[in-house]
Protein backbone atom coordinates (compact mmCIF):
# COMPACT_ATOMS: atom_id res chain seq x y z
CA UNK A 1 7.69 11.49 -12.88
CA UNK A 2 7.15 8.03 -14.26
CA UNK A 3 3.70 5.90 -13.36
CA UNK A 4 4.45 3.30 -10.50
CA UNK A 5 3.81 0.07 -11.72
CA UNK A 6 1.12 -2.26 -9.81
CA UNK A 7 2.16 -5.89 -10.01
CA UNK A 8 1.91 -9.30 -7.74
CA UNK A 9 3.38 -10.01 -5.61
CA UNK A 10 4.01 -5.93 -4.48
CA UNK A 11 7.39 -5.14 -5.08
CA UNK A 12 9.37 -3.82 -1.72
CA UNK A 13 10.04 -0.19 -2.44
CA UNK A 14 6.16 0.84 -3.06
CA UNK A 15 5.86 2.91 -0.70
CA UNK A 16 8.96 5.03 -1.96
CA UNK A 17 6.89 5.57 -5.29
CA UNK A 18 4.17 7.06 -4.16
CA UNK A 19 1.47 4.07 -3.62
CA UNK A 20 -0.88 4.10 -0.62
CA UNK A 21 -1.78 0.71 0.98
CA UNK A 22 -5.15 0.58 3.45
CA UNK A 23 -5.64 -2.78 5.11
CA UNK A 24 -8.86 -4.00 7.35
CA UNK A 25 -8.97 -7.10 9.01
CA UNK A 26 -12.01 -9.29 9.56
CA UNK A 27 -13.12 -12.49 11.11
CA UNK A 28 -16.03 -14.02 9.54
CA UNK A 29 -17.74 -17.18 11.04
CA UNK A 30 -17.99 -18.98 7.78
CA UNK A 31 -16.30 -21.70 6.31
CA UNK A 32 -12.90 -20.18 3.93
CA UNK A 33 -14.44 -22.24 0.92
CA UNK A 34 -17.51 -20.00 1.29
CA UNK A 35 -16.21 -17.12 2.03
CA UNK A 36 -14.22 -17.24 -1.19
CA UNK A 37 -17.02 -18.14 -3.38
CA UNK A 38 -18.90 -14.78 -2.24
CA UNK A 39 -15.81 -12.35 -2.52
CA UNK A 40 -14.08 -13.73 -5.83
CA UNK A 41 -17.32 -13.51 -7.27
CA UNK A 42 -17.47 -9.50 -9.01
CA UNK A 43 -21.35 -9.91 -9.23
CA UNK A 44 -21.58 -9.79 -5.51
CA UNK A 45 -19.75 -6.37 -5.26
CA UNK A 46 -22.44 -4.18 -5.00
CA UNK A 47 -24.19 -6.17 -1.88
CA UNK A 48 -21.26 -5.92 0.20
CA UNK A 49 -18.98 -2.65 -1.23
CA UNK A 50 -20.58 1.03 -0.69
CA UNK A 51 -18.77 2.39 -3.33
CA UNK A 52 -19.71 -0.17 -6.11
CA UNK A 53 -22.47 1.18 -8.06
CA UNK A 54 -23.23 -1.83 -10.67
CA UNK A 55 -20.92 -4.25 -12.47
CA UNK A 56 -20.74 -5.56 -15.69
CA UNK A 57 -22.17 -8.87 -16.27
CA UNK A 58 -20.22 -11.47 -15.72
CA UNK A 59 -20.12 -15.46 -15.69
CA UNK A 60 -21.41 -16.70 -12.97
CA UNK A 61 -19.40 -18.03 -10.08
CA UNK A 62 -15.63 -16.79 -9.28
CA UNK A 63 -13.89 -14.73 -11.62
CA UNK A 64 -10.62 -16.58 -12.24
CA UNK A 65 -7.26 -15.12 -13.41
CA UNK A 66 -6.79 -13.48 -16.69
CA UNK A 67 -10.88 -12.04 -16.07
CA UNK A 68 -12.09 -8.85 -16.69
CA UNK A 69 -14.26 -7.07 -14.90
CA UNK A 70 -15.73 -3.51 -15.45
CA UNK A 71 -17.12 -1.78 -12.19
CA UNK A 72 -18.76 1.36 -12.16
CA UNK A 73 -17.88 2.67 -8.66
CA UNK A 74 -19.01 6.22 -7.33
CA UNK A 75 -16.59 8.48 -7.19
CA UNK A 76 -17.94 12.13 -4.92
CA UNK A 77 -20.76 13.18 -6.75
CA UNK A 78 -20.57 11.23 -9.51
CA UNK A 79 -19.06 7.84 -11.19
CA UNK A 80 -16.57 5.91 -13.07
CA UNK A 81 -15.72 2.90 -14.72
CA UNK A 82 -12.54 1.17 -13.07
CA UNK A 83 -11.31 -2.08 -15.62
CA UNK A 84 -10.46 -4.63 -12.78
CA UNK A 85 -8.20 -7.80 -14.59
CA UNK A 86 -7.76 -10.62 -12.17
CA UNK A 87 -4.06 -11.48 -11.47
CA UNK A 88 -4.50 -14.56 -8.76
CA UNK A 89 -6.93 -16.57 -7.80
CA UNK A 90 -6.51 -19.55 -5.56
CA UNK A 91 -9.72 -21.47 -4.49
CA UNK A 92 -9.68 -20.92 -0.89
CA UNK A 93 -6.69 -18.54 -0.28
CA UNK A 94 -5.83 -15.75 -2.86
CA UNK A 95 -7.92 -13.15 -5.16
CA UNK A 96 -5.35 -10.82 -6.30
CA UNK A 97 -7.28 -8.19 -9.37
CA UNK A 98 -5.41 -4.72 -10.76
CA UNK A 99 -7.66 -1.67 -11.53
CA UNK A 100 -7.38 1.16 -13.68
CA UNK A 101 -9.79 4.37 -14.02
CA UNK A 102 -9.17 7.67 -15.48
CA UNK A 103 -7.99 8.89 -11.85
CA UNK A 104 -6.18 6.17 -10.38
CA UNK A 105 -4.41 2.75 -10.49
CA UNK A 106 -5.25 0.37 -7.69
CA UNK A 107 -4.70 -3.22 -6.48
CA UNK A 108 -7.52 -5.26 -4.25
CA UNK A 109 -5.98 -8.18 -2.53
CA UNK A 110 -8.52 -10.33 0.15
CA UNK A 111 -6.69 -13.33 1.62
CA UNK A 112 -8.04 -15.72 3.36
CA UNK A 113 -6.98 -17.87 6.17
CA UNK A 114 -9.03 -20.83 7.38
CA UNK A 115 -9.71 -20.62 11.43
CA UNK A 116 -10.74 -24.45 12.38
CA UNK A 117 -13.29 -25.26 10.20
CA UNK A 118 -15.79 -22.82 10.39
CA UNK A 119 -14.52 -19.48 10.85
CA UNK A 120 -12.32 -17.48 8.32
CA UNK A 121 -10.34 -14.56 8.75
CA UNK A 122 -10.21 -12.12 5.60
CA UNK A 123 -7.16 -9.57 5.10
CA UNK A 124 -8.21 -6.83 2.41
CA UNK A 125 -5.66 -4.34 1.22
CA UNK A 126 -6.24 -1.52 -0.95
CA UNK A 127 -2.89 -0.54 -2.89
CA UNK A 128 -2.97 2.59 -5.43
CA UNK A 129 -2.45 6.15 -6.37
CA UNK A 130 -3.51 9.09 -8.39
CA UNK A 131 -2.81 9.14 -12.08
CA UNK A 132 -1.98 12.60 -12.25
CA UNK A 133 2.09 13.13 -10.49
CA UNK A 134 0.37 16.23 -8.91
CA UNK A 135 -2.31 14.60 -7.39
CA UNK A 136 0.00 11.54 -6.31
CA UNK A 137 1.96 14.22 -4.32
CA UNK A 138 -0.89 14.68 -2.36
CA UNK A 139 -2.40 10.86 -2.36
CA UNK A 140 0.01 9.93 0.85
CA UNK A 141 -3.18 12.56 3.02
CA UNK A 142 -5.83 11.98 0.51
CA UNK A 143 -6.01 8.39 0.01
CA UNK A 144 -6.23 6.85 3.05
CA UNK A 145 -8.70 9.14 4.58
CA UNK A 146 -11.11 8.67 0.99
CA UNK A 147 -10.72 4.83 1.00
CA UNK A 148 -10.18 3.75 4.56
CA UNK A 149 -14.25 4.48 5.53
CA UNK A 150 -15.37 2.71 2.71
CA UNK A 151 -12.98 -0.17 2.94
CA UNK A 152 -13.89 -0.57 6.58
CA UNK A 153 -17.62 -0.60 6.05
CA UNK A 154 -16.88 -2.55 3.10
CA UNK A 155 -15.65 -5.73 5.40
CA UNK A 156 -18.41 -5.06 8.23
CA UNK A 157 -21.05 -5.31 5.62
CA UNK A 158 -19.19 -8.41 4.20
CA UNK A 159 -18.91 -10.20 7.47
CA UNK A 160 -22.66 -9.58 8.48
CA UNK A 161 -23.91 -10.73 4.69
CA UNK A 162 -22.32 -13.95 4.83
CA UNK A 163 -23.07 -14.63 8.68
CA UNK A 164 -26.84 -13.98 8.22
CA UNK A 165 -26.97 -16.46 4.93
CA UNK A 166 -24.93 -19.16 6.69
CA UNK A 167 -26.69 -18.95 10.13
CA UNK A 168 -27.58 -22.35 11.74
CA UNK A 169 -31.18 -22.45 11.80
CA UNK A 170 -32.81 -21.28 15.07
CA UNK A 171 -33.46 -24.32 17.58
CA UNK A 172 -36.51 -24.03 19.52
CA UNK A 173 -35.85 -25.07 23.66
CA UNK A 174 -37.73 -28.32 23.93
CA UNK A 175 -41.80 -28.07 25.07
CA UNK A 176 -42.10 -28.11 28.91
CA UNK A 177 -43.90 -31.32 29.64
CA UNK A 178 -47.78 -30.44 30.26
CA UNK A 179 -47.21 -31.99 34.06
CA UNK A 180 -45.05 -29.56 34.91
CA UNK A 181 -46.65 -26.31 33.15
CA UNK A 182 -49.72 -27.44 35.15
CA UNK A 183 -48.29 -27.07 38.88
């Protein structure tokens, strides 16, 4: 059995070799701009995705295409490095990266679409499989039950990160005039 290739755009038939897609949904009430500055950004990873143990320093801002990025993710009891390269990256819109451990080949996708002007709604999809054919046999039950908890709390942390640092500040109601307190 050959290894599937990960590419982008996802060729049609992926599903016939063997790779597993999980994809969460999430409306976040920030501008798209900022939204995209937070997620493209590898450095962030840890704050917002449970399984991201530490990443290797990068340049600061968002990692463009052609980037590498080494994550050390946990992995059951333990870790591994997974060598993330960046395939896309449109300001705004796109972050497309391929990763490769010693157990599996993945693709991370988050798209972005604007709603109005303050509100965004991030799509996240999780492609991959097992390097081993034996353990690919099995990724179709496997997969989505290891990656679709993590993934899931992986947006809800995302979505309450960037809402709390983008707040608008509190207003206070306006003082009750004395006159009135005083009746």
């Amino acid at each position: 059995m050959t290894a599937p290739v990960l590419t982008w755009p996802p060729a049609a038939d992926e599903s016939q070799r063997g790779l597993v897609t999980v994809v969460h949904r999430v409306q976040i009430d920030v501008p798209p701009a900022a939204v995209w500055r937070y997620v493209a950004d590898a450095a962030h990873w840890p704050a917002w995705q449970p399984d991201t143990l530490k990443v290797e320093p990068l340049p600061p801002g968002p990692q463009a295409a052609g980037s590498v990025i080494v994550q050390l993710a946990a992995v059951g009891a333990g870790s591994e490095a997974v060598r993330w390269q960046v395939m896309a990256a449109e300001p705004g819109r796109l972050w497309v990266a391929l990763g490769e451990s010693n157990r599996h080949w993945q693709r991370q996708v988050l798209e972005l679409q604007p709603l109005g002007t303050a509100a965004t709604r991030l799509t996240r999809t999780l492609s991959g499989c097992s390097r081993s054919p034996l353990a690919r046999w099995a990724d179709r039950w496997t997969l989505p039950r290891a990656w679709s908890r993590p993934a899931q709390d992986a947006v809800a942390a995302l979505k309450l990160k960037l809402e709390s640092a983008h707040a608008p500040p509190e207003v206070a109601p306006p003082p009750v005039p004395r006159w009135r307190a005083e009746r």
